[in-house]
Protein backbone atom coordinates (compact mmCIF):
# COMPACT_ATOMS: atom_id res chain seq x y z
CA UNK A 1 -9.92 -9.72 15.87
CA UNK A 2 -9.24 -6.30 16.54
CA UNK A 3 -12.81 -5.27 16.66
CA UNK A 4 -13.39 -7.57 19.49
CA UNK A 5 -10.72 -6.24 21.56
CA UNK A 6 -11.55 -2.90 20.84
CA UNK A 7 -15.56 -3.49 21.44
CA UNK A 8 -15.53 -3.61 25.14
CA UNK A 9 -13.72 -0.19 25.44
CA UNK A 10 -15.98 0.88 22.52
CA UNK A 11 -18.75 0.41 24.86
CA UNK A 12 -17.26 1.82 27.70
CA UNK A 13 -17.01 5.38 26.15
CA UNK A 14 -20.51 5.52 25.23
CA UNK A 15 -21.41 8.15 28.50
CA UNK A 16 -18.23 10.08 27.16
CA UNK A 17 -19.42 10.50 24.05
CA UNK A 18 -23.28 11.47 24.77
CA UNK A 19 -20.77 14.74 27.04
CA UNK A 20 -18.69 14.71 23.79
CA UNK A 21 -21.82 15.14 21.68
CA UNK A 22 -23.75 17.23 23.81
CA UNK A 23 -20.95 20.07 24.15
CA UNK A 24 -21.43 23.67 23.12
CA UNK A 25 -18.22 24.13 21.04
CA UNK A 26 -18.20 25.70 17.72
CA UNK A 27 -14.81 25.49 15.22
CA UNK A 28 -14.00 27.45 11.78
CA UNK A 29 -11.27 25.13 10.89
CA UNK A 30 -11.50 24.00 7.81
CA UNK A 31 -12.83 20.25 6.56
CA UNK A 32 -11.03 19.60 3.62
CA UNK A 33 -13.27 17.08 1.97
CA UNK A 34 -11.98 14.62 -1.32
CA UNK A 35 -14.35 13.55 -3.65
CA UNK A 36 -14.75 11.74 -6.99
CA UNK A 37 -15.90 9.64 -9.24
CA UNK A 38 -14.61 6.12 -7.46
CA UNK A 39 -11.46 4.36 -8.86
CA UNK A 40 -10.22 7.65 -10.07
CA UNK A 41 -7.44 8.29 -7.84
CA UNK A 42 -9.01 9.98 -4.62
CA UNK A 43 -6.98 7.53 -2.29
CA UNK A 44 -3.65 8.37 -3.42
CA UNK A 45 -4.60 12.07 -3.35
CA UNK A 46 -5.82 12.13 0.49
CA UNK A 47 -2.61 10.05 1.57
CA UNK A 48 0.06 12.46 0.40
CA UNK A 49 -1.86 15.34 1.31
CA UNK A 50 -2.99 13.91 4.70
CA UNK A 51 1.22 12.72 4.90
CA UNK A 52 1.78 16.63 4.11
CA UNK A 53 -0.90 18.70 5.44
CA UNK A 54 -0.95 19.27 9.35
CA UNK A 55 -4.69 17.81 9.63
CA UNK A 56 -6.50 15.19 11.45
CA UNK A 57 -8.01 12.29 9.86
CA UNK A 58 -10.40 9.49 10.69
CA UNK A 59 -7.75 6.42 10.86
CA UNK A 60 -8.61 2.83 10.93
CA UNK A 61 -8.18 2.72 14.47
CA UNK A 62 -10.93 5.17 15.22
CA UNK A 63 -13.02 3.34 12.70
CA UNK A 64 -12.90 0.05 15.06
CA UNK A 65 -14.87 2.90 17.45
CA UNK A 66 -18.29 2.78 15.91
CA UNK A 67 -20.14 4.19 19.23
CA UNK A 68 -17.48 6.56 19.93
CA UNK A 69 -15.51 8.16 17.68
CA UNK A 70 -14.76 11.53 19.19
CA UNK A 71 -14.50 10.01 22.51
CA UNK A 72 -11.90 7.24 21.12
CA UNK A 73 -9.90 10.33 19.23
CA UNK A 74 -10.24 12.22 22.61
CA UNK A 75 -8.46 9.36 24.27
CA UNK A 76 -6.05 7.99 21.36
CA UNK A 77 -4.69 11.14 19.87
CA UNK A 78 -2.08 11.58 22.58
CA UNK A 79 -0.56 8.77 20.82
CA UNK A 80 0.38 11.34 18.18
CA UNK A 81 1.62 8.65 15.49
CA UNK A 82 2.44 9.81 11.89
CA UNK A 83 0.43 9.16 8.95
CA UNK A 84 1.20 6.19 7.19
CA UNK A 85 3.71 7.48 4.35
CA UNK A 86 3.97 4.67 1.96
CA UNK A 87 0.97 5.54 -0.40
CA UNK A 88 -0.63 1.91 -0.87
CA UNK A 89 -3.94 1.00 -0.41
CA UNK A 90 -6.23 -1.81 -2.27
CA UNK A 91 -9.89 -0.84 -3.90
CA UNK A 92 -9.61 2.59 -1.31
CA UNK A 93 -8.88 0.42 1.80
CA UNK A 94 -5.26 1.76 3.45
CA UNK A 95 -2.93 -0.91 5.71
CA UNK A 96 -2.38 -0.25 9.62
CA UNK A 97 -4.07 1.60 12.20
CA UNK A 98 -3.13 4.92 11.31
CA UNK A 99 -4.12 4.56 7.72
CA UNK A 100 -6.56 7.17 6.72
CA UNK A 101 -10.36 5.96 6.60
CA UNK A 102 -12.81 6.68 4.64
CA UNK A 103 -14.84 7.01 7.85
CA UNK A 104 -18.17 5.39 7.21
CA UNK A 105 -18.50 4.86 10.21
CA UNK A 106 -19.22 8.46 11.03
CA UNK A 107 -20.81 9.30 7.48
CA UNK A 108 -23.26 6.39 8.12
CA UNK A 109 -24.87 8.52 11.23
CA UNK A 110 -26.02 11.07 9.21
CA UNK A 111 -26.39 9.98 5.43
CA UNK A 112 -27.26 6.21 5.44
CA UNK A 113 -25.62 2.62 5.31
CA UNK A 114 -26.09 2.48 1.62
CA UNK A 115 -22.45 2.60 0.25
CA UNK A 116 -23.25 3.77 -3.45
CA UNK A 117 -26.19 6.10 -2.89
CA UNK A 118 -26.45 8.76 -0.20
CA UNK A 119 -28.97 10.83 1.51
CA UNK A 120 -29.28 13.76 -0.33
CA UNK A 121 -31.39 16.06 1.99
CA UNK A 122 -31.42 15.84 6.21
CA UNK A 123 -34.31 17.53 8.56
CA UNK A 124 -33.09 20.32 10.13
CA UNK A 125 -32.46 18.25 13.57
CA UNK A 126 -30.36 15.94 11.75
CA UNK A 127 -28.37 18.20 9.71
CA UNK A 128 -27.42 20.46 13.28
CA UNK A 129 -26.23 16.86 14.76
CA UNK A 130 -23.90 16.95 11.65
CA UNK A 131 -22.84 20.29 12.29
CA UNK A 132 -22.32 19.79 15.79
CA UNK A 133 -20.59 16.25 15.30
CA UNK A 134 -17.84 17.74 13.29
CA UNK A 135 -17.64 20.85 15.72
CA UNK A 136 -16.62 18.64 18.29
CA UNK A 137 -14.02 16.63 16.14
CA UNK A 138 -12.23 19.93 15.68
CA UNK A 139 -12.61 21.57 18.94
CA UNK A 140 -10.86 18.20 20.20
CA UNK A 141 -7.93 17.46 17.54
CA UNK A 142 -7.46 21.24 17.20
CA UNK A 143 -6.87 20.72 13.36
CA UNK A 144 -8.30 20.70 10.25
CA UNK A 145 -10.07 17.77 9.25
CA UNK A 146 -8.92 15.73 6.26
CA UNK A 147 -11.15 12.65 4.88
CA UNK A 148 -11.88 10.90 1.61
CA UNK A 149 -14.89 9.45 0.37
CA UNK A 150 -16.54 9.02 -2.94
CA UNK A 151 -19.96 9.13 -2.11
CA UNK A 152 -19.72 12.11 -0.66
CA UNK A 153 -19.79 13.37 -4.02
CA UNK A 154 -23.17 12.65 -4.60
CA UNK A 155 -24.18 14.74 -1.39
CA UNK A 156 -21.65 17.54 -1.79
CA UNK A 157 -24.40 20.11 -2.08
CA UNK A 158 -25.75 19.10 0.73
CA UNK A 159 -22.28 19.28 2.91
CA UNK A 160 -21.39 22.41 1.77
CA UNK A 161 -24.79 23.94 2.98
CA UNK A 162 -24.68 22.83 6.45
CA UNK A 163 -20.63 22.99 6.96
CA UNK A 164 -19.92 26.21 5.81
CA UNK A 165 -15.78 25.22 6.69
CA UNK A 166 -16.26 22.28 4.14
CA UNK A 167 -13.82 23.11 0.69
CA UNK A 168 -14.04 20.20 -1.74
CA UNK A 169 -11.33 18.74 -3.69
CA UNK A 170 -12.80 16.81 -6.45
CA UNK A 171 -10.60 14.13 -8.09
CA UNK A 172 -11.28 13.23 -11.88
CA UNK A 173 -9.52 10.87 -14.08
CA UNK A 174 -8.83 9.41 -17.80
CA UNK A 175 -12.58 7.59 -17.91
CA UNK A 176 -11.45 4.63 -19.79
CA UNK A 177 -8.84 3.91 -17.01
CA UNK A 178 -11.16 4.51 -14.17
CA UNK A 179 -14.10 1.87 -16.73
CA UNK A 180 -11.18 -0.48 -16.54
CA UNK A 181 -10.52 -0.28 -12.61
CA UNK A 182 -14.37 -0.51 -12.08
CA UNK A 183 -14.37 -3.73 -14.34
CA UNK A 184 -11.67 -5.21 -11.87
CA UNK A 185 -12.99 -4.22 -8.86
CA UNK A 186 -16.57 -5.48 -9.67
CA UNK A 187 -14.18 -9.29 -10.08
CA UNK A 188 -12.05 -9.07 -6.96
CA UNK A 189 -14.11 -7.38 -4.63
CA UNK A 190 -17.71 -8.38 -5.33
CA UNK A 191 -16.30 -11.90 -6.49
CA UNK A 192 -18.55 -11.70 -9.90
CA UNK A 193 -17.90 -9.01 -12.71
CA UNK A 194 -22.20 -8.79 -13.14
CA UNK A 195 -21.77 -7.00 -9.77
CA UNK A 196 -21.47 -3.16 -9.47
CA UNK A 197 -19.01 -1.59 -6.87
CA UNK A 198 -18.74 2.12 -5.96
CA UNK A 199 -20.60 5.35 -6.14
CA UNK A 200 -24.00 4.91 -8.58
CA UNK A 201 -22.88 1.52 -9.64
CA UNK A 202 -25.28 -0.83 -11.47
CA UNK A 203 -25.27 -4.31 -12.16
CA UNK A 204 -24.51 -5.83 -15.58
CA UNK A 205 -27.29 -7.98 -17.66
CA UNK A 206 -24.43 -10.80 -18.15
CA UNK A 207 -20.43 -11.47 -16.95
CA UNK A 208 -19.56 -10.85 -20.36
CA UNK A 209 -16.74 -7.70 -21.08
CA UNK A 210 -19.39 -5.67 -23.44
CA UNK A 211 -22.13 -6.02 -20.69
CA UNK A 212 -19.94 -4.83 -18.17
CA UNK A 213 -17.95 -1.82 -19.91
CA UNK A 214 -22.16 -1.04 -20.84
CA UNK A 215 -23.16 -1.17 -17.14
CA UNK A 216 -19.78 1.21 -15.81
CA UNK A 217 -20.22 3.10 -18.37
CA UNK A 218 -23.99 4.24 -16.99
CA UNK A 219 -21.91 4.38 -13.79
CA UNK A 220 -19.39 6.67 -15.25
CA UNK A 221 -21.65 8.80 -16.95
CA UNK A 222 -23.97 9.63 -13.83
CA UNK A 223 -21.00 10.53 -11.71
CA UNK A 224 -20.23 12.94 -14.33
CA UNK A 225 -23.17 14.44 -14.38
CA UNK A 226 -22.77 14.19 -10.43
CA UNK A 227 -19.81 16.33 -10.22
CA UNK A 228 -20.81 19.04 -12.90
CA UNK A 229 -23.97 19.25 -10.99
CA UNK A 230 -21.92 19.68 -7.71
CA UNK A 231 -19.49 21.87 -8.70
CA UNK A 232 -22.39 24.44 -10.65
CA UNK A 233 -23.90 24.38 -7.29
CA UNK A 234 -21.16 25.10 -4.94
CA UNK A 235 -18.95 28.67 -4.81
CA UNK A 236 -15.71 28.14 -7.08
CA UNK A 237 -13.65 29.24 -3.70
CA UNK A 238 -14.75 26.02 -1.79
CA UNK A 239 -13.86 23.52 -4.72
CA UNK A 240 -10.59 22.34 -5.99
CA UNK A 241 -10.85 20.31 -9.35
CA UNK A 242 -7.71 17.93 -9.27
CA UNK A 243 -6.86 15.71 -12.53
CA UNK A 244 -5.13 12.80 -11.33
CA UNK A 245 -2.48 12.98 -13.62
CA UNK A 246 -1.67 15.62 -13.72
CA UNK A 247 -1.34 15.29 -9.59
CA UNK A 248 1.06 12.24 -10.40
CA UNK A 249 3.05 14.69 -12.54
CA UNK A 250 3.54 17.77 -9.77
CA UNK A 251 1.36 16.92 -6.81
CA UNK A 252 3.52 19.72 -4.94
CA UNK A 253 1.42 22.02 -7.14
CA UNK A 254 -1.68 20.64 -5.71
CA UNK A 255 -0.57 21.27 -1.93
CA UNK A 256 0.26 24.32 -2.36
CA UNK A 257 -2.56 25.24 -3.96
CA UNK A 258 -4.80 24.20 -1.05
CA UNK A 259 -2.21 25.61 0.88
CA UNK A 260 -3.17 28.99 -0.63
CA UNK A 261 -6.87 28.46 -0.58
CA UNK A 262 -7.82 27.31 2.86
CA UNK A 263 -7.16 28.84 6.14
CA UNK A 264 -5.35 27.64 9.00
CA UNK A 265 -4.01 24.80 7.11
CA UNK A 266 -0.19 24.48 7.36
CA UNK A 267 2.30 21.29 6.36
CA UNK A 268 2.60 19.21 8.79
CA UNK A 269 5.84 19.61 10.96
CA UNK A 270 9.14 17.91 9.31
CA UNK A 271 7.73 18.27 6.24
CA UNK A 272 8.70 20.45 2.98
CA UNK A 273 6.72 21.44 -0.50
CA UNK A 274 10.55 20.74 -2.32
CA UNK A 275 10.08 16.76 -0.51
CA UNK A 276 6.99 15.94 -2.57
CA UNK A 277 7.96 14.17 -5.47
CA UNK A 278 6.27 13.45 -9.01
CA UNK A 279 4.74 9.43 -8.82
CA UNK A 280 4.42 7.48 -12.26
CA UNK A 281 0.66 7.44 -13.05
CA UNK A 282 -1.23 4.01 -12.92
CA UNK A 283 -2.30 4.18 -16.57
CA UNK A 284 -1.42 0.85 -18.38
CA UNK A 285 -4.61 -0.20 -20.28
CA UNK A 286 -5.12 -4.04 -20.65
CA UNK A 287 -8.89 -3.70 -21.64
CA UNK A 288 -9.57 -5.03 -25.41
CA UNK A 289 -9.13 -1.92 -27.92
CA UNK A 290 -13.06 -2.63 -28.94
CA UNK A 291 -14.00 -2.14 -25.11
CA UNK A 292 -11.37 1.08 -25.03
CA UNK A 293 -13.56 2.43 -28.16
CA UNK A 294 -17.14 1.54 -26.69
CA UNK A 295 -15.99 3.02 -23.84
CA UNK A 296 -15.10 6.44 -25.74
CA UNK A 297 -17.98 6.36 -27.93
CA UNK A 298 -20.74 6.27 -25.13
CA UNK A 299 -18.67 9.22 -23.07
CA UNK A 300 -18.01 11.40 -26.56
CA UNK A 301 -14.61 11.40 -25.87
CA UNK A 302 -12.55 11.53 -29.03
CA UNK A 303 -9.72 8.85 -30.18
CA UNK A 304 -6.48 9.23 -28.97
CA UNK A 305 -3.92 10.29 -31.36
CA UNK A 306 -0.97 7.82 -29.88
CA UNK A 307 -3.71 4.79 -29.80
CA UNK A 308 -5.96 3.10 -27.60
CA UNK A 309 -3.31 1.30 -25.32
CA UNK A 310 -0.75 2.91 -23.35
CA UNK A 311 1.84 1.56 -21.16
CA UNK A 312 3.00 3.07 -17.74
CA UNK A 313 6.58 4.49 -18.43
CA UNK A 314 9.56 3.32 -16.49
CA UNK A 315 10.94 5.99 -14.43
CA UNK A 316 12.15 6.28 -11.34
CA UNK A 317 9.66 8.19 -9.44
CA UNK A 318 7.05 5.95 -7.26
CA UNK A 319 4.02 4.19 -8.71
CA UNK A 320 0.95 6.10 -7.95
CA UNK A 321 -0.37 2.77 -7.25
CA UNK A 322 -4.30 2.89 -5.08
């Protein structure tokens, strides 16, 4: 519904945006860029440091802009509203209209409409539109840029050559937790558990729990390989590695870090590094222990000492829940 209101005006600010897009403006703030394997906490990381950081963001009100985005942020940003700070979101998809995006709609332009596999190389016309797109974004918020998207991992090379301002944080997690949320989301998003979902995903031979922990596993092991190759390939100073649990534990640490590391990035007004709170990691395993120990055997990762199943502790922090 909100797409069709928002289509007309959409439309309208087509002429703007060709002037948008056609402006000689050049920026050095920085885009702060999250990546990662998907269902391994990236979501939860870009909301509290989007809630935290003083940055811009693609929201899902500028997504409803498909034609024109940096017109529609032109026009919209004297709203000034505040990030969403209740850190919920469902398979990477945040509530409200200023919920962070992952901004495919942008993305899309330049690297594709194929969700799990990007372009990995642009012509040299496309990849100065790319340059010149996010130019404008920051010439026009006047911040930093903040967004979240897991395929960008698989094109991270490729970002970092033609945005020099890009610094990557790359968000990993416990394997057999993020085999387990892939298992789910294959059932409640794509309606069928044969189905892959997310970056390099593959489709299973049957609906079956071996076939499937099998066919995330291949999915698992590529974006492995994905982010080693990615973070050989681009200068230590531009990457962050972030484990998400040990964000959940002191995600201060994390901010300030960044902080530290990129220029012209400040907290966001109203907001302190002794505010941010430790959140109670989403790691309660429900997979069968023989699918917890297929799943370790075909990554080489070695038994745990305390078991194969865990259970999320009761404290009183909030759930990293994403």
């Amino acid at each position: 519904m909100l797409s069709l209101v928002a289509a007309p005006l959409d439309w309208l600010l087509q002429g703007a945006e060709r002037r948008a897009a056609a402006a000689d403006e050049h920026s050095q703030l920085p885009l702060l860029l999250v990546v990662g394997p998907p269902r391994s906490g990236t979501t939860l990381v870009a909301q509290l440091l989007t809630d935290y950081l003083d940055v811009s963001y693609f929201s899902n009100l500028n997504g409803l802009f498909t034609r024109s985005p940096l017109s529609a942020q032109r026009l919209l940003q004297r709203v000034r509203p505040e990030p969403n700070r209740e850190y919920r979101s469902l398979f990477g998809v945040t509530a409200g209209l200023h919920g962070a995006n992952d901004g495919f709609h942008i993305w899309n332009r330049f690297l594709g409409g194929d969700r799990y596999r990007p372009a990995t190389d642009l012509n040299a016309s496309e990849r100065e539109r790319l340059r010149e797109f996010f130019d404008r974004w920051l010439t026009i918020t006047g911040k930093p840029l903040l967004n979240k998207n897991n395929r960008n991992l698989a094109c991270a090379d490729l970002l970092a050559d033609v945005l020099p301002n890009a610094f990557f944080i790359c968000v990993t997690r416990d394997p057999v937790c993020v085999a387990q949320s892939l298992m789910k989301a294959r059932h409640w998003v794509q309606g069928d558990s044969r189905y892959g979902w997310g970056l390099f995903a593959e489709n299973a031979s049957d609906s079956g729990e071996a076939a499937g922990v099998d066919a995330v596993c291949n999915q698992l092991e590529q974006n492995m390989r994905c982010a080693a190759a990615m973070r050989a390939h681009i200068p230590e100073q531009r990457w962050l590695d972030v484990r998400y649990e040990s964000f959940c534990d002191d995600p201060a640490a994390v901010v300030r870090e960044i902080l530290a590391r990129t220029p012209n990035v400040v907290l966001r007004p109203g907001r302190a590094l002794d505010a941010v709170r430790p959140m109670a990691a989403s790691d309660r395993l429900t997979l069968s222990v023989e699918s917890q120990a297929m799943i370790r055997e075909r990554l080489n990762m070695p038994a745990p000492t305390h078991g194969l199943t865990r259970r999320t502790s009761r404290r009183d922090q909030q759930t990293a829940a994403f």
